[in-house]
Protein backbone atom coordinates (compact mmCIF):
# COMPACT_ATOMS: atom_id res chain seq x y z
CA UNK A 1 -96.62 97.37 -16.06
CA UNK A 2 -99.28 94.85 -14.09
CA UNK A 3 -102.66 94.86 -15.67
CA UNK A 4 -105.83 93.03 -15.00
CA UNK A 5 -108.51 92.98 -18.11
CA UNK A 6 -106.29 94.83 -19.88
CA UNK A 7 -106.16 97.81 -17.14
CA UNK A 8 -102.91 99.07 -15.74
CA UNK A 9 -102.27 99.26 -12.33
CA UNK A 10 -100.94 102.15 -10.65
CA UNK A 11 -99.95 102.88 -7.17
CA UNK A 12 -99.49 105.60 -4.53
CA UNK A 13 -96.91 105.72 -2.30
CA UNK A 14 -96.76 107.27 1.50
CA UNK A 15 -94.92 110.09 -0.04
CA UNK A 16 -98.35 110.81 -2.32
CA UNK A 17 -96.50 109.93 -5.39
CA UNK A 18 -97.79 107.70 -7.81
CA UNK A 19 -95.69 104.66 -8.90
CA UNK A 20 -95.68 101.41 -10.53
CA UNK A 21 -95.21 98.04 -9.11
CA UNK A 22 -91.67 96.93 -8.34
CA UNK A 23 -88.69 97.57 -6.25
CA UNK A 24 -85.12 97.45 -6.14
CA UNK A 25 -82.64 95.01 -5.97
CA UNK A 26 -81.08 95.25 -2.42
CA UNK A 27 -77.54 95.08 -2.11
CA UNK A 28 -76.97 91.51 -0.83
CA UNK A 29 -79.37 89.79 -3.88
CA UNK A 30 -77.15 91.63 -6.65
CA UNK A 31 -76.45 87.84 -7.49
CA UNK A 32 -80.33 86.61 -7.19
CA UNK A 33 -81.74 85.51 -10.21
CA UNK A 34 -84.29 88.21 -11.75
CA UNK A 35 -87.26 85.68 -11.50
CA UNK A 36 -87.03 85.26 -8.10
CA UNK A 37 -86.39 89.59 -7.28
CA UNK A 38 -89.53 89.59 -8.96
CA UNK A 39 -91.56 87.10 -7.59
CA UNK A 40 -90.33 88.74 -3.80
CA UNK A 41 -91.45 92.02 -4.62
CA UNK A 42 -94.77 91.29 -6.43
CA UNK A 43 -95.73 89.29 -3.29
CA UNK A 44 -94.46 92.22 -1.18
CA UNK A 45 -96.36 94.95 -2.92
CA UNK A 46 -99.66 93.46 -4.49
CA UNK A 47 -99.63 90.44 -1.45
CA UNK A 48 -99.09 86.27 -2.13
CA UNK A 49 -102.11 85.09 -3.09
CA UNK A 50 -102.41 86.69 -6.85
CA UNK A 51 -101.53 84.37 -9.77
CA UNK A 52 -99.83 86.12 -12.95
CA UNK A 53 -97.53 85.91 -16.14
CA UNK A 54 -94.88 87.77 -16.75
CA UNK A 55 -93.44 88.91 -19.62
CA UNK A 56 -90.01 89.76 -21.15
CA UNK A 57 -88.58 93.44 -20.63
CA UNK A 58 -90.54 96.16 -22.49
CA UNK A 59 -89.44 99.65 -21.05
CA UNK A 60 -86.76 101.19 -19.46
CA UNK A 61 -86.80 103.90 -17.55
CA UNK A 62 -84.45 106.64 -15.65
CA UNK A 63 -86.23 108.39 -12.84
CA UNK A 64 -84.74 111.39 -10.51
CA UNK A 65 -86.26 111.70 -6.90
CA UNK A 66 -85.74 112.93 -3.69
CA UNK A 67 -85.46 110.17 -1.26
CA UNK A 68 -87.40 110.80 1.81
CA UNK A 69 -85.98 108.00 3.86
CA UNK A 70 -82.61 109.10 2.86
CA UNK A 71 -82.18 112.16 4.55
CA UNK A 72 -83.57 114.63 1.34
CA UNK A 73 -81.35 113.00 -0.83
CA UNK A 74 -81.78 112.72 -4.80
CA UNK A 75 -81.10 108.79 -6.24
CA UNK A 76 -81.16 108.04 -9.82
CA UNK A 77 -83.20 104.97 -10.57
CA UNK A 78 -82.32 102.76 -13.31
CA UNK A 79 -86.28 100.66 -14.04
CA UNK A 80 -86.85 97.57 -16.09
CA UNK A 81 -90.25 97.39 -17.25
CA UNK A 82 -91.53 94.24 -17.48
CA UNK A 83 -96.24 93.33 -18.73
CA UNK A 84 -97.56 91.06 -16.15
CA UNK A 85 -101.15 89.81 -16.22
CA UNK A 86 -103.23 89.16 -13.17
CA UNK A 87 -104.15 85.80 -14.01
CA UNK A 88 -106.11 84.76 -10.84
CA UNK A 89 -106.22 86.40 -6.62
CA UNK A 90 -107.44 89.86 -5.52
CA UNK A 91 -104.60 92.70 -5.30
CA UNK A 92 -103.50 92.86 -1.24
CA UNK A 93 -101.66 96.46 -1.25
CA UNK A 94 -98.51 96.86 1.25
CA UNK A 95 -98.05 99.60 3.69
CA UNK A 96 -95.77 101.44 1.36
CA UNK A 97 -99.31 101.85 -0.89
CA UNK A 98 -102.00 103.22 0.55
CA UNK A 99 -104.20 103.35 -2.97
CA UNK A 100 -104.14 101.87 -6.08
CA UNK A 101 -105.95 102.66 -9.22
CA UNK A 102 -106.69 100.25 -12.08
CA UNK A 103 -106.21 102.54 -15.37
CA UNK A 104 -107.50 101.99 -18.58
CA UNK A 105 -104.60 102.41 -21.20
CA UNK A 106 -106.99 103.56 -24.13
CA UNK A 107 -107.82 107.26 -22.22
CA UNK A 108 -105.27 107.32 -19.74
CA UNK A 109 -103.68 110.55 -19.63
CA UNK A 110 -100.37 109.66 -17.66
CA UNK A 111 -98.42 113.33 -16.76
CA UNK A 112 -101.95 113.84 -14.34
CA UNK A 113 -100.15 111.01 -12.21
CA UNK A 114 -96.59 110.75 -13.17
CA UNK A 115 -93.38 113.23 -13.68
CA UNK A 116 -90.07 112.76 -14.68
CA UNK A 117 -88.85 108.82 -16.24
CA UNK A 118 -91.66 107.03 -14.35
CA UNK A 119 -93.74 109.77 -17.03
CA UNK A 120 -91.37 109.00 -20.00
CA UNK A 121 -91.42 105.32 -19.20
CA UNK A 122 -95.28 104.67 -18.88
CA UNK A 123 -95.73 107.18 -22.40
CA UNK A 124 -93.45 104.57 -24.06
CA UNK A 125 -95.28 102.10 -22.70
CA UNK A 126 -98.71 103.50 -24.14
CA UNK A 127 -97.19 104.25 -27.30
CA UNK A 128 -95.71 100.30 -27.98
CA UNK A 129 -99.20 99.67 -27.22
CA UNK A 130 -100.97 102.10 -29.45
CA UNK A 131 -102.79 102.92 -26.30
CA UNK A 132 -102.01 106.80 -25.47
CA UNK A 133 -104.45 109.51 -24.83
CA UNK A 134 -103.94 112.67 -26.12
């Protein structure tokens, strides 16, 4: 959960779903510290020249999808949610994200953009923060 004057940020992907900032941990960094998966993916999705804080773990989430680069296949994702801040840079999107949207929590109606745990996750989310829109 990434926000920026108290915005979230939300992301679509290639596959014209919409997602959330992050990644997974690849197979040969199973052993590298948190921090550090973190810092490589924020500077691979949102670019290297934002500042921001980071926060301790605030969601989790379990998420079904069909894997496009895997053949049609479903994975089961298993997402730590973590509240950064955007303390300082402008937001550089990757490839993977053609558009991003900067959301305000107090009327954002999540299930227009989300299914499934990403949905669950981001509810919870709005809900800790007494933030959700009917």
């Amino acid at each position: 959960m990434f926000l920026k004057d108290g915005k979230l940020l939300i992301l679509r992907d290639n596959f014209g779903d919409w997602d959330l900032p992050g990644g997974r941990i690849k197979k040969d960094g199973f052993v590298v510290p948190l921090d550090e998966i973190i810092k490589r993916k924020m500077s691979e999705e949102l670019g290297g020249d934002i500042q921001y804080t980071i926060g301790k773990p605030i969601v989790f989430m379990r998420h079904e999808r069909i894997e496009q680069t895997q053949g049609g296949s479903t994975v089961r994702i298993f997402a730590v949610g973590y509240e950064g801040t955007l303390q300082s840079g402008n937001v550089q999107l990757s490839e993977r994200h053609p558009e991003m949207l900067w959301v305000d929590r107090g009327n954002f109606v999540p299930h227009k953009y989300f299914r499934g745990g990403w949905l669950k996750g981001v509810q919870e989310y709005l809900i800790l923060h007494n933030k959700i829109a009917e």
